[in-house]
Protein backbone atom coordinates (compact mmCIF):
# COMPACT_ATOMS: atom_id res chain seq x y z
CA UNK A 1 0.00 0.00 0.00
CA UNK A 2 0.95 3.54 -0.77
CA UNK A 3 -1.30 5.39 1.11
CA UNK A 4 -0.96 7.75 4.10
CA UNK A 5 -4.33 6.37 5.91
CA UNK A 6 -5.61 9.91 7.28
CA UNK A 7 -7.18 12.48 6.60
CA UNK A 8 -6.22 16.49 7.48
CA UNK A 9 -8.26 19.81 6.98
CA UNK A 10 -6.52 21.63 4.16
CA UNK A 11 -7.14 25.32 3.39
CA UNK A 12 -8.44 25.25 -0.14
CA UNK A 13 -5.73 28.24 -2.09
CA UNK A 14 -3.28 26.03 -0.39
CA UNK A 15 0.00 24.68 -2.66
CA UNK A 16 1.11 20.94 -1.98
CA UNK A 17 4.67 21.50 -2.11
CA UNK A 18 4.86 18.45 -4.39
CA UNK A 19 1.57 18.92 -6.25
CA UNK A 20 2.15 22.39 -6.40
CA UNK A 21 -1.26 24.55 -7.03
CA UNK A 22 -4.23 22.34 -5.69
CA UNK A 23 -6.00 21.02 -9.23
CA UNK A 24 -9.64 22.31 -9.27
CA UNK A 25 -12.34 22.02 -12.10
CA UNK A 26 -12.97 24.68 -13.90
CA UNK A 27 -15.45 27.62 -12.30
CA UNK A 28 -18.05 28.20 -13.02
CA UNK A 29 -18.92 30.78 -16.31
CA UNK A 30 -19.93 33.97 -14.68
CA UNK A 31 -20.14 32.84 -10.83
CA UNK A 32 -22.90 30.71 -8.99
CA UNK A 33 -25.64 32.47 -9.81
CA UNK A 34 -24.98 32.73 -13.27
CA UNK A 35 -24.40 28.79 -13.09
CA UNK A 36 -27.91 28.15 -11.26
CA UNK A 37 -29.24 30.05 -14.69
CA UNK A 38 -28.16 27.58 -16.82
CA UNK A 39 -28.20 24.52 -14.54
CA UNK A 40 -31.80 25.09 -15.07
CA UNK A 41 -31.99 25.44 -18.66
CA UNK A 42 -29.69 21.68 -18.82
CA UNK A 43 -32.48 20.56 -16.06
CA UNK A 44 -35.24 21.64 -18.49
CA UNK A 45 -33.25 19.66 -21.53
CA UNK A 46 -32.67 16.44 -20.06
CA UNK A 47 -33.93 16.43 -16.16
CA UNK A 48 -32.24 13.37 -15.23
CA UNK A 49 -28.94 14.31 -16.56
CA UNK A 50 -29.33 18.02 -15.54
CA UNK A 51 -29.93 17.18 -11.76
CA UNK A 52 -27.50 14.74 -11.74
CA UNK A 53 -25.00 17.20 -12.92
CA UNK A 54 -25.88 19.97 -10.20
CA UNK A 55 -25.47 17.66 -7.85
CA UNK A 56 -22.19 16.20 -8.75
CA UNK A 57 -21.57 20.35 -9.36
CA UNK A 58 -22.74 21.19 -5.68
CA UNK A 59 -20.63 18.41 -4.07
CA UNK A 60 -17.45 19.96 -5.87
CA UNK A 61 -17.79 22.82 -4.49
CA UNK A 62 -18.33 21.33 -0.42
CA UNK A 63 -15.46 19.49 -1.02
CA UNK A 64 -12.68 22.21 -1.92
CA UNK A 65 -13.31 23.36 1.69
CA UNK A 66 -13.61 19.85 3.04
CA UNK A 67 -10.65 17.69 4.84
CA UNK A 68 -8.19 16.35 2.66
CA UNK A 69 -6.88 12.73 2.15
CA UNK A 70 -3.13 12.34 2.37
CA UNK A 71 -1.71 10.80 -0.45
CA UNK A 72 1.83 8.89 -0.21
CA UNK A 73 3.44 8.22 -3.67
CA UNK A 74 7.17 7.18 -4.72
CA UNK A 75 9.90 7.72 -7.30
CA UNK A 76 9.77 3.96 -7.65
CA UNK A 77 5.59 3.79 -8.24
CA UNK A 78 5.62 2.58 -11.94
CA UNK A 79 8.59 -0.22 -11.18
CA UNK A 80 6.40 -1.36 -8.61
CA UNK A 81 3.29 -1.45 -10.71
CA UNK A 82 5.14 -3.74 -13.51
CA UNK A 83 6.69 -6.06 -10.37
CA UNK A 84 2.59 -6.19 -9.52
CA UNK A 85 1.81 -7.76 -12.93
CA UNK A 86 4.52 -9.83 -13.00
CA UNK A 87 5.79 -7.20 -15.84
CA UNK A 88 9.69 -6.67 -16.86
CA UNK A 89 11.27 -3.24 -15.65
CA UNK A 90 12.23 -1.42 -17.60
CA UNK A 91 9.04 -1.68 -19.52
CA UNK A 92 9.47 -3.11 -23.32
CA UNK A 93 6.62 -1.02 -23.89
CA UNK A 94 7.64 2.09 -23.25
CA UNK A 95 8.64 3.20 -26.55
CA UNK A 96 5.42 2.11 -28.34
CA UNK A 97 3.72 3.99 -25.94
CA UNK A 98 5.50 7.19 -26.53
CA UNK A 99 5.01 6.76 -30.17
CA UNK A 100 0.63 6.21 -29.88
CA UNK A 101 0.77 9.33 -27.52
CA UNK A 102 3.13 11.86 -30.18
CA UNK A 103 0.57 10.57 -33.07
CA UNK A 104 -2.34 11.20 -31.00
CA UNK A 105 -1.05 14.91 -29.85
CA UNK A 106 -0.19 14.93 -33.62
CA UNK A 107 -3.52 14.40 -34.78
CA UNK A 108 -5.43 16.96 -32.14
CA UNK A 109 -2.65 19.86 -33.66
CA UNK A 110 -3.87 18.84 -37.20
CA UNK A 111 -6.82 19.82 -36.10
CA UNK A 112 -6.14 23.01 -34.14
CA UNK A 113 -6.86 21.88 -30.84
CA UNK A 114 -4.88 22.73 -28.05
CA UNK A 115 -3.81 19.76 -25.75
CA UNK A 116 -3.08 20.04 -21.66
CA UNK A 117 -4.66 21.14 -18.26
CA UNK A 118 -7.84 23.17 -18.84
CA UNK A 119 -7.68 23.18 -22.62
CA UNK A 120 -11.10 21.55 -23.31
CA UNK A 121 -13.67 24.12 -21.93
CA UNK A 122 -11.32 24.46 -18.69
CA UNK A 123 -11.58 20.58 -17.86
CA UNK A 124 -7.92 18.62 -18.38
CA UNK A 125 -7.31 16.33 -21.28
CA UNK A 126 -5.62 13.41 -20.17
CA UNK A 127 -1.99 13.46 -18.48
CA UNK A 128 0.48 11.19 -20.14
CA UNK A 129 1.35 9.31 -17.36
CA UNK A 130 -2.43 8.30 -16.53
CA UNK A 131 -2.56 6.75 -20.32
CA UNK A 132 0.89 5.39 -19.77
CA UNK A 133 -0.38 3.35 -16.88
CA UNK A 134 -3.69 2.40 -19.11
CA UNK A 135 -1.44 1.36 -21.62
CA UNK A 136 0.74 -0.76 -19.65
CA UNK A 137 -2.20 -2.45 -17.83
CA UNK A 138 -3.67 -3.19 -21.14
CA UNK A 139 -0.65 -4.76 -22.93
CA UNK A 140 0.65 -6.89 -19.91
CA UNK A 141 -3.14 -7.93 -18.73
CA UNK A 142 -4.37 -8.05 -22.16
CA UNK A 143 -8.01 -7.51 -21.13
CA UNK A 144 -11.12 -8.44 -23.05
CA UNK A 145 -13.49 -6.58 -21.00
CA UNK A 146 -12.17 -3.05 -20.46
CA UNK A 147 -14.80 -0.09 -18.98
CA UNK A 148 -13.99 3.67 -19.32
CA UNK A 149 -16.35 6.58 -17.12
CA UNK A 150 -15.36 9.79 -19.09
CA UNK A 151 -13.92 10.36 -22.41
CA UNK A 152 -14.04 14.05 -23.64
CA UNK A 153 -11.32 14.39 -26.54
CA UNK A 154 -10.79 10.51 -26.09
CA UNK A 155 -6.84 10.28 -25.44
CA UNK A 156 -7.15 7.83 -23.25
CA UNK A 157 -9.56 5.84 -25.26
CA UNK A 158 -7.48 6.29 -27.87
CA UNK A 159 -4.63 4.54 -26.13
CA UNK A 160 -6.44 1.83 -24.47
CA UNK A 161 -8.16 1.21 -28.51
CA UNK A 162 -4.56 1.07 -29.87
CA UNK A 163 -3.18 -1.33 -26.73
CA UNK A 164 -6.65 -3.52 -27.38
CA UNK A 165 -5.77 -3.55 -30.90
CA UNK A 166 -2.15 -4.70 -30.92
CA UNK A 167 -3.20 -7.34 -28.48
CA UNK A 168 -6.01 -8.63 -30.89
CA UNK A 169 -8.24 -9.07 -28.58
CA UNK A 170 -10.46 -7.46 -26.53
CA UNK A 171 -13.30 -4.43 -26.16
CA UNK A 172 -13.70 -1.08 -24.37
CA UNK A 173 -17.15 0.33 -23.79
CA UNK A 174 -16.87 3.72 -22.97
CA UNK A 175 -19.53 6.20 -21.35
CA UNK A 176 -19.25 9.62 -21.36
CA UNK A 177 -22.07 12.63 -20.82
CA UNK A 178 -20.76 15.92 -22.67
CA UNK A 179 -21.22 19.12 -20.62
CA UNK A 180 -24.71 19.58 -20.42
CA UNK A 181 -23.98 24.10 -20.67
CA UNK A 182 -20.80 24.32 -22.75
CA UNK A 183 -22.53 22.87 -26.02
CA UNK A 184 -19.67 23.64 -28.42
CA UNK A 185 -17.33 21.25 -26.58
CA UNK A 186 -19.98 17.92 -27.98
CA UNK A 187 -18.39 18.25 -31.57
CA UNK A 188 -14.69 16.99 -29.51
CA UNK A 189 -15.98 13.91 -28.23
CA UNK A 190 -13.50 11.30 -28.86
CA UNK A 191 -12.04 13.45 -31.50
CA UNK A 192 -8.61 11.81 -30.48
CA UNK A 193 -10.28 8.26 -31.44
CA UNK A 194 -9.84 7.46 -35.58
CA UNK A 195 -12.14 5.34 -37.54
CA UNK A 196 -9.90 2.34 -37.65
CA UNK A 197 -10.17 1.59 -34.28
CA UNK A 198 -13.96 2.22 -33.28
CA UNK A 199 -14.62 -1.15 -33.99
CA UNK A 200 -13.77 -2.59 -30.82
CA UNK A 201 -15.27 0.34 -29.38
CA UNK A 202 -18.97 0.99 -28.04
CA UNK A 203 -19.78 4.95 -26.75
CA UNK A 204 -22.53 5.15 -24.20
CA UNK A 205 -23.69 7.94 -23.98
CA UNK A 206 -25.07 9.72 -20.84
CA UNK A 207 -23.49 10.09 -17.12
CA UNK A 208 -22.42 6.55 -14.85
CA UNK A 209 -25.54 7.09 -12.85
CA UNK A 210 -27.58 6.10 -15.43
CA UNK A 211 -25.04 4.09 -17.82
CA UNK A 212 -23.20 2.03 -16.10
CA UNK A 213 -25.57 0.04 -13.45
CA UNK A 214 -26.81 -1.67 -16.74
CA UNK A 215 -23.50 -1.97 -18.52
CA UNK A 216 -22.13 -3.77 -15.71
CA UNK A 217 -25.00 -5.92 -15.11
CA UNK A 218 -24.85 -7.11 -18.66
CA UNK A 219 -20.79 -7.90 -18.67
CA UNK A 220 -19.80 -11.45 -16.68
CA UNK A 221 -16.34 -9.68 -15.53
CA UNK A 222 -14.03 -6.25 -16.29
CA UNK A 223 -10.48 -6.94 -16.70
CA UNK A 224 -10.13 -2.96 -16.64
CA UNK A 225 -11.58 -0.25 -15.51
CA UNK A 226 -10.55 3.45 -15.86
CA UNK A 227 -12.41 6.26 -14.19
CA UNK A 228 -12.08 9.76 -15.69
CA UNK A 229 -15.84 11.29 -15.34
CA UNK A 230 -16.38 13.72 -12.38
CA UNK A 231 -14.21 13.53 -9.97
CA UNK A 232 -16.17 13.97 -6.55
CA UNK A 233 -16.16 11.53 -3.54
CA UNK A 234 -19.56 10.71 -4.21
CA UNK A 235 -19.21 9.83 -8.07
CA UNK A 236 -15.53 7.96 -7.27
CA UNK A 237 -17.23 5.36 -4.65
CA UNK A 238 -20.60 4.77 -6.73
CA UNK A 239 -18.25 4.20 -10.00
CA UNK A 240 -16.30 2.11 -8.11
CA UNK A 241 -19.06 0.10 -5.91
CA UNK A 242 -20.61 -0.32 -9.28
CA UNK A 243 -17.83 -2.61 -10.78
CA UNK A 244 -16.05 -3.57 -7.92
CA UNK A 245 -17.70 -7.06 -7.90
CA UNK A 246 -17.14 -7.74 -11.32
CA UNK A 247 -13.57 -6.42 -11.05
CA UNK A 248 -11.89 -10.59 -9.39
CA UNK A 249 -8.92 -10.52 -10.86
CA UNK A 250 -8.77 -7.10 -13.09
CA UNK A 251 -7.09 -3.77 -12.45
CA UNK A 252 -8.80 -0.02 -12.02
CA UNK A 253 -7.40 3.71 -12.74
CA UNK A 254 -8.91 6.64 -10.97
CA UNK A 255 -7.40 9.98 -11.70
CA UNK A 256 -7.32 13.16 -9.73
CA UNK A 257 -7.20 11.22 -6.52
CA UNK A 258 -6.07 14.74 -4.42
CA UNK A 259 -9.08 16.08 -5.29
CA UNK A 260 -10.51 13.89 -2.29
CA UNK A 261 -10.56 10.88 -0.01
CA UNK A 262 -12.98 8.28 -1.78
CA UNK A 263 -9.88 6.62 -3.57
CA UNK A 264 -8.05 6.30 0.07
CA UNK A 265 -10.97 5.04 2.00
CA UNK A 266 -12.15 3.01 -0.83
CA UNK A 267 -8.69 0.94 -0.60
CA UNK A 268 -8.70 0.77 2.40
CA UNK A 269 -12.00 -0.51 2.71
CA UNK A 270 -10.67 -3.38 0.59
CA UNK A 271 -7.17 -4.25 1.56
CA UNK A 272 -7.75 -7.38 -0.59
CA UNK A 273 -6.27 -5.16 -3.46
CA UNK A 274 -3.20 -3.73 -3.99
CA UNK A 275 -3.56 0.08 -4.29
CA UNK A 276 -0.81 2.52 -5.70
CA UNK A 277 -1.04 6.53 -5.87
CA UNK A 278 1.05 7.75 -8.94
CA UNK A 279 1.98 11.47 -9.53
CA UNK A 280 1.07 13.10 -13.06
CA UNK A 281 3.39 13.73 -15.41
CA UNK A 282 3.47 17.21 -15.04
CA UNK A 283 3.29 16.77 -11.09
CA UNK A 284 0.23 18.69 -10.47
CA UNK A 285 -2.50 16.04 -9.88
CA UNK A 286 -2.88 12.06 -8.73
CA UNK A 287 -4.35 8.89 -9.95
CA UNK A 288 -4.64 5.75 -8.41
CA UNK A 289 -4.12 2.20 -9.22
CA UNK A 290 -5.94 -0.32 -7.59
CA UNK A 291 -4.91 -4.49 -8.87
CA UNK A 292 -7.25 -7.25 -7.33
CA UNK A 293 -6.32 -10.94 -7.92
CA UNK A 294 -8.95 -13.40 -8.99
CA UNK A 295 -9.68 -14.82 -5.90
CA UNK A 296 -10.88 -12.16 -4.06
C-alpha cells in the first residue's frame, strides 16, 4: 500500500509542495448564480442528466473546503506497478507507448486543438502518465473486458483502442455525458479516437448514474476499468461500488485522486487489493491504481 491512511483539513488556495497549485475544475462561467441560470436550462433539456450534474456540481464545491486525504506516492511507483503484474522493468513497452501518444497529440494539432490542463472548456485532457499506466495495464493484462467513465477528446480511449488492438483481442465500452452548458465542446468527443479503431469500441452515452448500473450488469467480468468522469467523492465510490464485484482478478485507474478521499478510503475498505497513488506527469495532480487478484 501507498497510502498515508488519514485524513487532514486543508485550506483550499493552499500549494502541496509536491503537487504544487491544488487542481480544481474549472469555475463556473460567470459565478454561482450565473451557473444556477443555466443549470436550469440543462435541467429543463434532459432532467435526469441536468440534476445529476448539479449535484455532482454542488458536491465539488463542499469538497474544496472539506478535509483532505493524504496521499503517499514514490519515485519507484511505476517499477512497482510492472513487479505487480509480473511485468519486466524497464518496460518493453515504453517506446510504443510514446510513439501512440506523439501521433495522437499529432492528430489533435492537425486539427487546431490545443492539448493540456484546462484546454477543453477548462476541464484537463488526459496526463500522459495516466494513459501510460492504461497502456501498460492493457498490454501486460491483455483484457477483453475493459470499462472507461469519461472520455471528452478521447486520449485515453485512444490509447487503451490502440493497446486492445495490438493485443487482438479485446473491447472497451466507454460512457461519457458531454457538458450539459458548454454545447460547443460535444463536436470533440472522442475526436482523439480514428475510424480504424472504433470497432472494438462501443460509446454510451449519458453520465455513470444512469449508464453504467446496466453496462455492468450485462458484462460477466471487467479486466479494466478506468475512471475519468467527475471527480467527486460521491461519483468515485458509486463508479467504483458499481464494478467492484465484477472487477476478481482485473485492475482499475482513478485519476485526480487529491481532489478527495474516496480513492483512500475506498482501498482501504478493501485491503484485498493492492492500491498505488502515482503522480502526473506534469506533477500537479494524482491517480490511483488499484490491482485485485482473482480470488478475491
Amino acid at each position: 500500500m501507498s497510502i498515508v491512511e488519514t485524513e487532514a483539513p486543508a485550506p483550499a488556495a493552499a500549494a502541496d509542495p509536491v503537487l504544487g497549485p491544488p487542481s480544481r475544475p474549472p469555475a463556473p462561467k460567470g459565478g454561482r448564480l450565473a451557473y444556477a441560470a443555466r443549470a436550469s436550462l440543462a435541467i429543463a433539456h434532459d432532467p435526469f442528466e441536468g440534476i445529476e450534474r448539479t449535484v455532482e456540481r454542488l458536491a465539488e464545491w463542499r469538497e474544496n473546503t472539506g478535509r483532505r486525504w493524504s496521499y503517499r506516492t514514490g519515485l519507484d511507483v511505476e517499477a512497482r506497478l510492472h513487479r505487480l503484474l509480473g511485468a519486466p522493468w524497464p518496460c518493453p513497452e515504453a517506446a510504443a507507448f510514446a510513439g501512440v501518444w506523439a501521433e495522437t497529440l499529432d492528430g489533435l494539432g492537425d486539427r487546431g486543438l490545443a492539448v493540456g490542463r484546462g484546454a477543453y472548456g477548462g476541464w484537463d485532457d488526459a496526463d500522459p502518465g495516466l494513459a501510460r499506466a492504461a497502456w501498460c495495464l492493457a498490454r501486460h493484462r491483455r483484457p477483453e473486458v475493459v470499462v472507461e467513465t469519461g472520455v471528452a477528446r478521447g486520449l485515453t480511449t485512444r490509447v487503451l483502442l490502440e493497446a486492445l488492438e495490438r493485443n487482438g483481442t479485446g473491447r472497451l465500452w466507454s460512457i461519457d455525458l458531454a457538458p450539459l452548458l458548454e454545447h460547443d465542446l460535444a463536436d470533440e468527443t472522442a475526436v482523439a479516437v480514428p475510424e480504424r479503431l472504433r470497432g472494438r469500441w462501443t460509446l454510451l452515452r449519458g453520465s455513470s448514474r444512469r449508464c453504467l448500473p446496466s453496462l455492468v450488469g450485462g458484462l460477466e467480468q471487467i479486466d479494466l476499468f478506468v475512471h475519468d468522469s467527475m471527480h467527486t467523492a460521491r461519483n468515485v465510490r458509486f463508479e467504483l461500488d458499481q464494478v467492484w464485484g465484477g472487477l476478481r482478478g482485473g485492475a482499475a485507474l482513478v485519476d485526480d485522486v487529491e481532489r478527495n478521499a474516496a480513492f483512500g478510503r475506498f482501498s482501504r475498505a478493501h485491503p484485498e487489493a493492492d492500491a498505488l497513488v502515482c503522480r502526473a506527469d506534469d506533477g500537479r495532480a494524482l491517480f490511483g491504481c488499484l490491482l485485485r487478484d482473482g480470488g478475491t
